[in-house]
PDB file of N, CA and C in Angstrom:
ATOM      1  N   UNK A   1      92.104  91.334  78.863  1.00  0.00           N
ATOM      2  CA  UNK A   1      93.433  90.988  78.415  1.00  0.00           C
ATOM      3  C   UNK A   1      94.120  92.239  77.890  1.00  0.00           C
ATOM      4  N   UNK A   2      95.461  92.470  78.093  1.00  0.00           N
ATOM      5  CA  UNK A   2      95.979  93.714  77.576  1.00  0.00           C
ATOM      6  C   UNK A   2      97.072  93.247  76.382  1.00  0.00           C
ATOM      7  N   UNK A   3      96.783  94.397  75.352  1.00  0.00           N
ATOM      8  CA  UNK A   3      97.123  93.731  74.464  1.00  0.00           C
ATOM      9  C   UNK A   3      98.319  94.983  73.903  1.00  0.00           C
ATOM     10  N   UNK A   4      99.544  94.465  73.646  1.00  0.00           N
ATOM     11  CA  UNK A   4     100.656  95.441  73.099  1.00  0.00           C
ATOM     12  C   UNK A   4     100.248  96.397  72.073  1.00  0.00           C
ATOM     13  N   UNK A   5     100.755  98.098  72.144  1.00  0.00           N
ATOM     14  CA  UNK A   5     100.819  98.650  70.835  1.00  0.00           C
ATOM     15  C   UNK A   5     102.400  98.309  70.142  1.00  0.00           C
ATOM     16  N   UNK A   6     102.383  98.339  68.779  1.00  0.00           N
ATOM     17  CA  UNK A   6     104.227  98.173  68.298  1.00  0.00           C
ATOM     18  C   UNK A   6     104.823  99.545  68.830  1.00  0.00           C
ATOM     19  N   UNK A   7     104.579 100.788  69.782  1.00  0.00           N
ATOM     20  CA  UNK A   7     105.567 101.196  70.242  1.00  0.00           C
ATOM     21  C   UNK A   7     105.711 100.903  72.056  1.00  0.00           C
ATOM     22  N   UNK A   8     105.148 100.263  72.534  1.00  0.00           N
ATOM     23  CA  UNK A   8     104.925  99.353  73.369  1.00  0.00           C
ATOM     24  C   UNK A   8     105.966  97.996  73.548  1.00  0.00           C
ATOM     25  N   UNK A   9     105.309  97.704  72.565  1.00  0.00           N
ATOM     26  CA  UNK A   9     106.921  96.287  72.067  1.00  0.00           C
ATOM     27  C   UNK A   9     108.162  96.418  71.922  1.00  0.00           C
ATOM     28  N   UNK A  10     108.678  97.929  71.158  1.00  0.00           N
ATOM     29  CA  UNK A  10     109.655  98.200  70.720  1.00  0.00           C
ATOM     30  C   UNK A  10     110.142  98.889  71.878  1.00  0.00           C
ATOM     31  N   UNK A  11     109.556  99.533  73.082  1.00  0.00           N
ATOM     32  CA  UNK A  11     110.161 100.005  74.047  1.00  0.00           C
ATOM     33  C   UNK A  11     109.852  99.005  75.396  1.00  0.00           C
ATOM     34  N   UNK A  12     109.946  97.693  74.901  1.00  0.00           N
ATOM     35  CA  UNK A  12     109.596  97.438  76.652  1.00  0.00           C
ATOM     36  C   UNK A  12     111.184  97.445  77.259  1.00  0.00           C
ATOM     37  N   UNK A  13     111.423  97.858  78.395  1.00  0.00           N
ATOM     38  CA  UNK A  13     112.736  97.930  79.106  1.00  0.00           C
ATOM     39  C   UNK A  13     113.055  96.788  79.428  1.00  0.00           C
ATOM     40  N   UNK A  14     114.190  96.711  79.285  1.00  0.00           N
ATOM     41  CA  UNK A  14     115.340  95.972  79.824  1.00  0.00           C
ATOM     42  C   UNK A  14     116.132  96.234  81.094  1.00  0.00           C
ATOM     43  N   UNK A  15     116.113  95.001  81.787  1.00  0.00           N
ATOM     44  CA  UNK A  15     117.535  95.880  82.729  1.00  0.00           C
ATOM     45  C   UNK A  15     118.970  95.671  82.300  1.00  0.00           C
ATOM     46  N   UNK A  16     119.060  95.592  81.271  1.00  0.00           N
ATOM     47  CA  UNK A  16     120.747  96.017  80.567  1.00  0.00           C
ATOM     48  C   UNK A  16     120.554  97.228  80.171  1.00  0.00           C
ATOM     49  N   UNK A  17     119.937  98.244  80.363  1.00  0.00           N
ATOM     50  CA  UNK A  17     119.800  99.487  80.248  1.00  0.00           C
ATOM     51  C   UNK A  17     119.352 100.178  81.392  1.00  0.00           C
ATOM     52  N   UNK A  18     119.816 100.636  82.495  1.00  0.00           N
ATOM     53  CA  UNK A  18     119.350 101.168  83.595  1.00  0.00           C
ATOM     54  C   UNK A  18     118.794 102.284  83.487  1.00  0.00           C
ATOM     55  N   UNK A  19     118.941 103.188  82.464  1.00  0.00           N
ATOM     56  CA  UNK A  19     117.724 104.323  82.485  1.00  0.00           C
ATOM     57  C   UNK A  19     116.230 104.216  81.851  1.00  0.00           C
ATOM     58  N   UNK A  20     116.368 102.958  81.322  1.00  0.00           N
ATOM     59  CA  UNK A  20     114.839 102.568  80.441  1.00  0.00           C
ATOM     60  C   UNK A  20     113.894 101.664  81.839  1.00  0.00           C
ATOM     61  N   UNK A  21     114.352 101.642  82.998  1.00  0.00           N
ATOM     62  CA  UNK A  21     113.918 100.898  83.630  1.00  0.00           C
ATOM     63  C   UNK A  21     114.075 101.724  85.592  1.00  0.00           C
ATOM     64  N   UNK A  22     113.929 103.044  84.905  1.00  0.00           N
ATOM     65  CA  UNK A  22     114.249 104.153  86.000  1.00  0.00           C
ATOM     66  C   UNK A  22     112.658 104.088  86.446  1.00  0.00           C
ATOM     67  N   UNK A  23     112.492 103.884  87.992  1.00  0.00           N
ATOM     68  CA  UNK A  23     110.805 103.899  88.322  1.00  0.00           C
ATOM     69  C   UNK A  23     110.595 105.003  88.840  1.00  0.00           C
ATOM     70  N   UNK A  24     111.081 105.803  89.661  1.00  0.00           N
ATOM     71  CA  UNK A  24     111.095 107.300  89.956  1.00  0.00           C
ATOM     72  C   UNK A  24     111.686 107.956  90.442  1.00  0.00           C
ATOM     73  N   UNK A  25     111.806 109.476  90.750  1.00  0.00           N
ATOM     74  CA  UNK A  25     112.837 110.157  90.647  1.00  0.00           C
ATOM     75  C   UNK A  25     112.329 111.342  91.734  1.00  0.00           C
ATOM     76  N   UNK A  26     113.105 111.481  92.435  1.00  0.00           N
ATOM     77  CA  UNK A  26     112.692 112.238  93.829  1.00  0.00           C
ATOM     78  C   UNK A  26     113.504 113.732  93.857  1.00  0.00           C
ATOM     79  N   UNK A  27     112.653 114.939  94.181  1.00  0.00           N
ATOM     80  CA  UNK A  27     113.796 116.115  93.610  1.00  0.00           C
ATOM     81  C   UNK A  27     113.649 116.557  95.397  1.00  0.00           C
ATOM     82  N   UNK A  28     114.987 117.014  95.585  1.00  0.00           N
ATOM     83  CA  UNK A  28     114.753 118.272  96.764  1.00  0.00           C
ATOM     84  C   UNK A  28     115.476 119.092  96.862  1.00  0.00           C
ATOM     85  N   UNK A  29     114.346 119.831  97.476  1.00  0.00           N
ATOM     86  CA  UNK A  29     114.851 121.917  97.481  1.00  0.00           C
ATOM     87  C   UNK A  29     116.195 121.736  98.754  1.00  0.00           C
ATOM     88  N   UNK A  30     117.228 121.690  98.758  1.00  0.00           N
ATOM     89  CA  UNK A  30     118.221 121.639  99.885  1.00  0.00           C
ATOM     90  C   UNK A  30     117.864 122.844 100.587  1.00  0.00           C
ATOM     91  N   UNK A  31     117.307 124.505  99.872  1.00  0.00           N
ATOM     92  CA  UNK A  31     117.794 125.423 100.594  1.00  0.00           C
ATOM     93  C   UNK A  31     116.276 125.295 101.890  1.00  0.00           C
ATOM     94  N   UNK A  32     114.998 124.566 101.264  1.00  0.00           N
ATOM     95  CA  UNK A  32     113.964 124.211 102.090  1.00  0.00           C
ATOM     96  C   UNK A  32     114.015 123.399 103.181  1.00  0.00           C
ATOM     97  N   UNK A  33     114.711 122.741 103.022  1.00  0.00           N
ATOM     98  CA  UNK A  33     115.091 121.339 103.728  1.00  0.00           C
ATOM     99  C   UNK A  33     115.649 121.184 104.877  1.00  0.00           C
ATOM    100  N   UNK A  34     115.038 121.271 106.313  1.00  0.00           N
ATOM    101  CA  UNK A  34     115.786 120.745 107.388  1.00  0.00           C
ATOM    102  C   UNK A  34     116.384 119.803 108.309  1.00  0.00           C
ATOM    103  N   UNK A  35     116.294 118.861 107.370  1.00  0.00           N
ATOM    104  CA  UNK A  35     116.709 117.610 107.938  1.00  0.00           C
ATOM    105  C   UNK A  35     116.283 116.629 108.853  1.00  0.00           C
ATOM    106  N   UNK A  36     115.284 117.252 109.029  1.00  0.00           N
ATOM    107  CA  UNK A  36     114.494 116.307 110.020  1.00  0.00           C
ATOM    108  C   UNK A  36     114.218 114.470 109.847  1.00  0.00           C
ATOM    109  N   UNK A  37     114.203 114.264 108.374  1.00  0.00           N
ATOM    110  CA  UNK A  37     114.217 112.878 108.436  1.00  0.00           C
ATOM    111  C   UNK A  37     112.764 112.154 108.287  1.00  0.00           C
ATOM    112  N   UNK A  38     111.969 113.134 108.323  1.00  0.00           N
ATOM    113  CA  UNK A  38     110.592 112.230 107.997  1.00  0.00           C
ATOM    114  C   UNK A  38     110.319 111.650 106.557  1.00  0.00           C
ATOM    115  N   UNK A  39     110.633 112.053 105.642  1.00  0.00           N
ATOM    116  CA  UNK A  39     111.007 111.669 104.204  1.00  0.00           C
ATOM    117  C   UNK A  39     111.445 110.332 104.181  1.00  0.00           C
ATOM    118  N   UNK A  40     112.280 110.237 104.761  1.00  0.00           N
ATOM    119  CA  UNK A  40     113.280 108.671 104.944  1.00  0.00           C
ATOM    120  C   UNK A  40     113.076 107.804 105.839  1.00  0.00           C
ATOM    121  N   UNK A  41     112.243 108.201 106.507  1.00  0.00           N
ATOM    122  CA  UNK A  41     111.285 107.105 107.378  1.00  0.00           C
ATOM    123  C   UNK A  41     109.943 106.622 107.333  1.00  0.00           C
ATOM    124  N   UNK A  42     109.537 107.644 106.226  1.00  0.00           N
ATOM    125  CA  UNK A  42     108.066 107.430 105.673  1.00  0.00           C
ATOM    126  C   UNK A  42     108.106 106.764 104.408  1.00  0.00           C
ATOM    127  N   UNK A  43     109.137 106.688 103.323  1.00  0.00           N
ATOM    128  CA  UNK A  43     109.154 105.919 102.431  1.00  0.00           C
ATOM    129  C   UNK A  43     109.495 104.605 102.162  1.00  0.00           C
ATOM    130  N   UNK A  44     108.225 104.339 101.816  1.00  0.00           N
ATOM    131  CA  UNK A  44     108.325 102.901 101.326  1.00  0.00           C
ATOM    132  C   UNK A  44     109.564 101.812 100.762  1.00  0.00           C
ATOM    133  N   UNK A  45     109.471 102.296  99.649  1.00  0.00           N
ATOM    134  CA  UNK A  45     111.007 102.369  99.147  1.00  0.00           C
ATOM    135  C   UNK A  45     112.488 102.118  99.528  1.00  0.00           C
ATOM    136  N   UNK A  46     112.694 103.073 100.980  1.00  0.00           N
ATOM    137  CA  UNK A  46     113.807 103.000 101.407  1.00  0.00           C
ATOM    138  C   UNK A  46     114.665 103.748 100.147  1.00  0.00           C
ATOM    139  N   UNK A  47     114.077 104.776  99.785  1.00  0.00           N
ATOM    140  CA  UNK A  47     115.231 105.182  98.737  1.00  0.00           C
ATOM    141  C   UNK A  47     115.880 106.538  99.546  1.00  0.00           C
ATOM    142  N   UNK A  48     115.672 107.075 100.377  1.00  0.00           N
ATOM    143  CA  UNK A  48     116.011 108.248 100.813  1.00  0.00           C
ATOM    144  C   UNK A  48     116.713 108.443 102.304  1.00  0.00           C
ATOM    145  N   UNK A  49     117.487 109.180 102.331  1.00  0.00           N
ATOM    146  CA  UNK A  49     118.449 108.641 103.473  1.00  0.00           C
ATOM    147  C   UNK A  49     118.593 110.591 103.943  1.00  0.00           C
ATOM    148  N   UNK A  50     118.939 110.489 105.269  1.00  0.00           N
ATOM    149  CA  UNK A  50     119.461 111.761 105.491  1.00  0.00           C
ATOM    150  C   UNK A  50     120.820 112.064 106.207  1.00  0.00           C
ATOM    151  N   UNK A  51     121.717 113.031 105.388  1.00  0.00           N
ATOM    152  CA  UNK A  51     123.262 112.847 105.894  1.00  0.00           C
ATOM    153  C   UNK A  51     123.791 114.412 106.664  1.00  0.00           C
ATOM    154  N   UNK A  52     124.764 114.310 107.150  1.00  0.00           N
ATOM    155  CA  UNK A  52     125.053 115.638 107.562  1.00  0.00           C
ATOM    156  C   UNK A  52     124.858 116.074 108.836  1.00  0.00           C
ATOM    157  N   UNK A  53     125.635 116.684 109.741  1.00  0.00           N
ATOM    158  CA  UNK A  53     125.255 117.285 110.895  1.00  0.00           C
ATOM    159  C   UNK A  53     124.667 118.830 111.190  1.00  0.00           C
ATOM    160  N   UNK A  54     124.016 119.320 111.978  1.00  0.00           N
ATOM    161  CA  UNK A  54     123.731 120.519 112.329  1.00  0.00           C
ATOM    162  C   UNK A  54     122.582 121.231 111.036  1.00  0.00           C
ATOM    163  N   UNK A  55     123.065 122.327 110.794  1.00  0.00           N
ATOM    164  CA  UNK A  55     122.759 123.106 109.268  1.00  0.00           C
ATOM    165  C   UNK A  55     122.670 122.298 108.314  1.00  0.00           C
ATOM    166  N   UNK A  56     123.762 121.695 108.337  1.00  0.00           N
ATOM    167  CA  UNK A  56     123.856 120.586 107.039  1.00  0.00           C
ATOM    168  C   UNK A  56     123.197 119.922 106.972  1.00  0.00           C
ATOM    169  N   UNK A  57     123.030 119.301 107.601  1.00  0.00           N
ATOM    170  CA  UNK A  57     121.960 117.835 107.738  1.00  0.00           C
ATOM    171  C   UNK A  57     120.797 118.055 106.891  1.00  0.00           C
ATOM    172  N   UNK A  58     120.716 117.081 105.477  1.00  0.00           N
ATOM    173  CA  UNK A  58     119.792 117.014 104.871  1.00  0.00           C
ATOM    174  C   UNK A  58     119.215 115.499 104.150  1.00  0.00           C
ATOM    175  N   UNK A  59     117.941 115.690 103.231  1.00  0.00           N
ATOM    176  CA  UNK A  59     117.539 114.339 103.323  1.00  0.00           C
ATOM    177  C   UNK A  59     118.179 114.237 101.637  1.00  0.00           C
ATOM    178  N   UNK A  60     119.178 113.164 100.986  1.00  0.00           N
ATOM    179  CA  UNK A  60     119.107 112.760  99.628  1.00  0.00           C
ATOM    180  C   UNK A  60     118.634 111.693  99.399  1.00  0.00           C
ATOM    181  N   UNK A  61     118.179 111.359  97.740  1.00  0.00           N
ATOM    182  CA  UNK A  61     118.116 110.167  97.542  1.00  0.00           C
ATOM    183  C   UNK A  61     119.302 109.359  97.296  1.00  0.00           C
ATOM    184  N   UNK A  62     119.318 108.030  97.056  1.00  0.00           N
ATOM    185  CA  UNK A  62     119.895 106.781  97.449  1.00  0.00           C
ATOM    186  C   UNK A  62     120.479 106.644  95.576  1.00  0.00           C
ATOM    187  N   UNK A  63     121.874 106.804  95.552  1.00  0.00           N
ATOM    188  CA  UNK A  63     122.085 106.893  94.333  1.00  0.00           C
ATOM    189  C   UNK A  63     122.346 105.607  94.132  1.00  0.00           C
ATOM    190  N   UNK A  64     121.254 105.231  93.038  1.00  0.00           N
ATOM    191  CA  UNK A  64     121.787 103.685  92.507  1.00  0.00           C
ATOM    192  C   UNK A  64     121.357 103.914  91.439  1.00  0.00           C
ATOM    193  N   UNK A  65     121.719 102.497  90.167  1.00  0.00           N
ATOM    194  CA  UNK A  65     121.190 102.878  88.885  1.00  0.00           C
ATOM    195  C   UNK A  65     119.829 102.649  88.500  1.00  0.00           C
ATOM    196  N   UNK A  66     119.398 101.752  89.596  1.00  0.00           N
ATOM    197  CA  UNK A  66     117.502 101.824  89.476  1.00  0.00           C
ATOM    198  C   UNK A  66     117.080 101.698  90.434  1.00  0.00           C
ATOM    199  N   UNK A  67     117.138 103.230  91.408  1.00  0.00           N
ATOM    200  CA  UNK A  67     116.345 103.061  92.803  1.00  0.00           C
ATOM    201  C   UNK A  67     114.735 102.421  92.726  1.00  0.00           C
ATOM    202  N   UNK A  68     114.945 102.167  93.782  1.00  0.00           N
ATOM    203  CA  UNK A  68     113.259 101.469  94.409  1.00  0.00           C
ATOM    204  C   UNK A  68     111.986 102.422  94.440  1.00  0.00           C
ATOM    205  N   UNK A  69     112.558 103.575  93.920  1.00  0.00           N
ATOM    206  CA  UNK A  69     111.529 104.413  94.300  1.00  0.00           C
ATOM    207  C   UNK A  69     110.093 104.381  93.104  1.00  0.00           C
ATOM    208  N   UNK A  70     109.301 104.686  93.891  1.00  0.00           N
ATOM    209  CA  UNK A  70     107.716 104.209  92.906  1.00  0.00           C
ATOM    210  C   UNK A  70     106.855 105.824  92.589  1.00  0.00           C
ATOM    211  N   UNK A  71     107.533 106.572  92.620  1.00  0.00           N
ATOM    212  CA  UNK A  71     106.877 108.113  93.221  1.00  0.00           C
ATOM    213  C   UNK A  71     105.310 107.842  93.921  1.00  0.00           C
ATOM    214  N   UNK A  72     105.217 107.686  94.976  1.00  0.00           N
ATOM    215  CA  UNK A  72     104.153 107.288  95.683  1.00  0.00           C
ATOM    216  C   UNK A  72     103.725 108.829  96.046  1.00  0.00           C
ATOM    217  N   UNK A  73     104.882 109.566  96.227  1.00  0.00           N
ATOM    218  CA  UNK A  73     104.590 110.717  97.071  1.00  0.00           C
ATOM    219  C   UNK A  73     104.282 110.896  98.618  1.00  0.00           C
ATOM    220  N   UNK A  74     104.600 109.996  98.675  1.00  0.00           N
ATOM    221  CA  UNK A  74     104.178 110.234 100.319  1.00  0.00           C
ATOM    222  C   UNK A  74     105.077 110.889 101.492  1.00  0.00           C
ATOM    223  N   UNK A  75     106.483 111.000 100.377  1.00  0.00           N
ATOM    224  CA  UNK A  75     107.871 111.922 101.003  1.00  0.00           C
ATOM    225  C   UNK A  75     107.432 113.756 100.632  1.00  0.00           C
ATOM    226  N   UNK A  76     106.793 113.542  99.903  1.00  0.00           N
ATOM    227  CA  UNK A  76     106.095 114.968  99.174  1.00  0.00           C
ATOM    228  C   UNK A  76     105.344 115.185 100.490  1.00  0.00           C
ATOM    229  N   UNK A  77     103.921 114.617 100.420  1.00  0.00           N
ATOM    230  CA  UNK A  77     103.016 114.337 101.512  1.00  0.00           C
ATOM    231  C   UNK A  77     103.152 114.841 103.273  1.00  0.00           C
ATOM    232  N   UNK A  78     104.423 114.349 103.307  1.00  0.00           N
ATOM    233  CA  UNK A  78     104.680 114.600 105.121  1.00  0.00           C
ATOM    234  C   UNK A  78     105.692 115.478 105.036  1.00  0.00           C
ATOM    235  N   UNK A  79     106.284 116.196 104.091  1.00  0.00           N
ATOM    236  CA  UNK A  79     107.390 117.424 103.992  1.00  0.00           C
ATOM    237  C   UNK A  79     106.479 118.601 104.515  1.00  0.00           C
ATOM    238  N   UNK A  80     106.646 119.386 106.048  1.00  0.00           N
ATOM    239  CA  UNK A  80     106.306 120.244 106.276  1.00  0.00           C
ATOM    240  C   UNK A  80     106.552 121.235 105.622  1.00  0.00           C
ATOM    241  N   UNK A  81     107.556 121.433 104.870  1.00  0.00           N
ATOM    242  CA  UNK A  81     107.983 122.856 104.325  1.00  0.00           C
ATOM    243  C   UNK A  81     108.186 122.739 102.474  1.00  0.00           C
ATOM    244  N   UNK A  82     107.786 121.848 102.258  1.00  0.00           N
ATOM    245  CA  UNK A  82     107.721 121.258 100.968  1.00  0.00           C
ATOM    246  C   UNK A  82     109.097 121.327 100.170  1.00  0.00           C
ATOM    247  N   UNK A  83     110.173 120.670 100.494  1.00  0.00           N
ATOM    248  CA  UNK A  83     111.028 120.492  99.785  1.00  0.00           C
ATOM    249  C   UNK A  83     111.564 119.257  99.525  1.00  0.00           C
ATOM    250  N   UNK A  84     110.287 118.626  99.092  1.00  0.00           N
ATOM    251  CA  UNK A  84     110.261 117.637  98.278  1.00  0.00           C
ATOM    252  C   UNK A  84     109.522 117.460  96.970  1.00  0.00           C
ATOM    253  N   UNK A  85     109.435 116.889  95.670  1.00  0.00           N
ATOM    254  CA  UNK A  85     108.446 116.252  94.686  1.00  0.00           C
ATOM    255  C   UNK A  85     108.976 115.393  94.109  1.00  0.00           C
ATOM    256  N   UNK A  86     108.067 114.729  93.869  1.00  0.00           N
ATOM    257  CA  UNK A  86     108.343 113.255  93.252  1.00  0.00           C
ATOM    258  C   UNK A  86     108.215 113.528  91.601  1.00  0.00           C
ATOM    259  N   UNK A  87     108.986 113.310  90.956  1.00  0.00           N
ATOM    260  CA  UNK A  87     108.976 113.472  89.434  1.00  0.00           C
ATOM    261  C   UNK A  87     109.078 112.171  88.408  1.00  0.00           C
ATOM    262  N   UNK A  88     108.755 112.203  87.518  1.00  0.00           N
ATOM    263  CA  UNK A  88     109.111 110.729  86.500  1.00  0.00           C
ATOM    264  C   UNK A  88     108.406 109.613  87.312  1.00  0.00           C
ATOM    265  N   UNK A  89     107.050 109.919  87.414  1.00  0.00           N
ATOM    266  CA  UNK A  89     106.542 108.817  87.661  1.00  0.00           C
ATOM    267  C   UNK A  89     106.347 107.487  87.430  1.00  0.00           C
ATOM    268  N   UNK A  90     106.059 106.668  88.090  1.00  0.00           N
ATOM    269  CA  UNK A  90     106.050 105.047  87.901  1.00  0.00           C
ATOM    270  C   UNK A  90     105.176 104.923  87.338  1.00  0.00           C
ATOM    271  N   UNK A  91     105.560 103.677  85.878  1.00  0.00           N
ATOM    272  CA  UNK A  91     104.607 103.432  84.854  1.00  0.00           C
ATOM    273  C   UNK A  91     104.130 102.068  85.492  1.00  0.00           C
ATOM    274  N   UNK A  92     103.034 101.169  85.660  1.00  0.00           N
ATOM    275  CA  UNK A  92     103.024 100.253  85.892  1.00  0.00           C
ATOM    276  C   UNK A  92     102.013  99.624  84.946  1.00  0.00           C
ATOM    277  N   UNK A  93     102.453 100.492  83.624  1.00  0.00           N
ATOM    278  CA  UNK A  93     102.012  99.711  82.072  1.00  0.00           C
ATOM    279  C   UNK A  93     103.363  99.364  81.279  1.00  0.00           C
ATOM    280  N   UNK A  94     103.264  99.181  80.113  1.00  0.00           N
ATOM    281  CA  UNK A  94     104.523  99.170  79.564  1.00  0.00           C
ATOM    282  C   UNK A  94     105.320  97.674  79.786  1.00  0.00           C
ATOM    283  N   UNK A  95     106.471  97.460  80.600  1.00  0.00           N
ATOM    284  CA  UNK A  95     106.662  96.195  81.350  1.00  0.00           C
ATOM    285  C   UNK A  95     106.441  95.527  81.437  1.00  0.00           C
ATOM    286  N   UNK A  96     105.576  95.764  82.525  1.00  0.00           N
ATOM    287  CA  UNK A  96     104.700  95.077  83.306  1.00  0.00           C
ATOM    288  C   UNK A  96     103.428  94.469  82.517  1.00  0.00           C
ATOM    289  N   UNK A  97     103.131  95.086  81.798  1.00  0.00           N
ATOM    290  CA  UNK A  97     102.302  94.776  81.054  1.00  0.00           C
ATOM    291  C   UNK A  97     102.095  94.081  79.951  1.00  0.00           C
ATOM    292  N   UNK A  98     103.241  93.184  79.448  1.00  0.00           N
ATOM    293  CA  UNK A  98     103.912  92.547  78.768  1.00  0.00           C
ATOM    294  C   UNK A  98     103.992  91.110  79.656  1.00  0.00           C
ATOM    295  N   UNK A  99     103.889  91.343  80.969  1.00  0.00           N
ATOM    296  CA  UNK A  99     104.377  90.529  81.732  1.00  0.00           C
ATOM    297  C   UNK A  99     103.081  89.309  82.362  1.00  0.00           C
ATOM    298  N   UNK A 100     101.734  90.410  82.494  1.00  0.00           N
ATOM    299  CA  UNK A 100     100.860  89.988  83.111  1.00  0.00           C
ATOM    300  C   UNK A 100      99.452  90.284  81.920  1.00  0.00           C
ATOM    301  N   UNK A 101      99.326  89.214  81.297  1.00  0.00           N
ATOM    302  CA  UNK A 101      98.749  89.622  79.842  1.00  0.00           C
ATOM    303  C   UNK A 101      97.206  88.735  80.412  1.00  0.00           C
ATOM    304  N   UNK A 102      97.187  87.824  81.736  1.00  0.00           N
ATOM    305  CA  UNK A 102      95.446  87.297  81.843  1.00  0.00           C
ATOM    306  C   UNK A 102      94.866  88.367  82.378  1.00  0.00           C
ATOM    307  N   UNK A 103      93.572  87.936  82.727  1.00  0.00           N
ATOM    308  CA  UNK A 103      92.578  88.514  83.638  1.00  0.00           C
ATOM    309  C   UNK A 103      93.296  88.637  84.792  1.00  0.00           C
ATOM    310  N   UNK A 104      92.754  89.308  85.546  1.00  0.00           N
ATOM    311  CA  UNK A 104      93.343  89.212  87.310  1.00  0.00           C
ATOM    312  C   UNK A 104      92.019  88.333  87.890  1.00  0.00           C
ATOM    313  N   UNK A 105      92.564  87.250  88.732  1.00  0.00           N
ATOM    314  CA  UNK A 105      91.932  86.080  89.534  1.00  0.00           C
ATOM    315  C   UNK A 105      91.923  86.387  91.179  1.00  0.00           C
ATOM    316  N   UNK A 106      91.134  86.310  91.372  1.00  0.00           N
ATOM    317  CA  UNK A 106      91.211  86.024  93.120  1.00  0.00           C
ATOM    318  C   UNK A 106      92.397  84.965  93.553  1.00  0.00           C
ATOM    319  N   UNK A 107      92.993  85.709  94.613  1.00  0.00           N
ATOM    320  CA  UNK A 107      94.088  84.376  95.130  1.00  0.00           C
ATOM    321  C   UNK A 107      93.733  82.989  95.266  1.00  0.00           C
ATOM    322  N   UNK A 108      94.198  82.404  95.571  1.00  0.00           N
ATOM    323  CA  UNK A 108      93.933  80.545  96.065  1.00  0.00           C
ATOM    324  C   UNK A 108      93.589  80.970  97.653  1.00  0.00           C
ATOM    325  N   UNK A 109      92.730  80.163  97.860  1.00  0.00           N
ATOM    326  CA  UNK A 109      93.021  80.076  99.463  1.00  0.00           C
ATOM    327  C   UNK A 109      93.102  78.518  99.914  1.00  0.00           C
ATOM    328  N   UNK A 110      94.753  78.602 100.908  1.00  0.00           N
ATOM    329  CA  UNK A 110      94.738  77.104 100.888  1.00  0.00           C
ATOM    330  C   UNK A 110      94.393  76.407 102.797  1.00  0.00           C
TER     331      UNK A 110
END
């Protein structure tokens, strides 16, 4: 059973606050970056998109106030030239953990 600390309690997020409930945060090197698009087709997420023609053409993330992103890394992972990292990693204590306070059970099978 997981059991709250009081700064645990006092910070569990809300989503009436969109930065207390930020899951991760994706950085890229533009001047590394050629646009190729594997970033945004390899993530899970769907947080990363690539815009621009020619030279330009590069991969950003998906500006919203609480992207989907989980820093999995796996946009890190398949960046040939590494101009990607995943930063502010996903807590999946905290919350969540507030949320799911039994044992973990085997599914039902019906």
């Amino acid at each position: 059973m997981a059991y709250l600390t009081i700064k645990e309690i006092l910070t569990i997020p809300t989503y009436t606050d969109p930065q207390t409930c930020r899951a991760g945060r994706v950085v890229i090197d533009h001047e590394r970056c050629n646009g190729c698009g594997d970033c945004a087709l390899i993530c899970p997420g769907a947080c990363l998109y690539v815009a621009g023609v020619g030279k330009d053409r590069k991969a950003y993330m998906i500006d919203k106030a609480v992207p989907d992103c989980m820093s999995c890394n796996d946009c890190a992972a398949i960046c040939r030239r590494g101009a990607i990292r995943a930063e502010h990693g996903y807590d999946f204590g905290g919350f969540y953990k507030a949320l799911h306070r039994a044992e973990l059970v085997p599914p039902r099978n019906f």
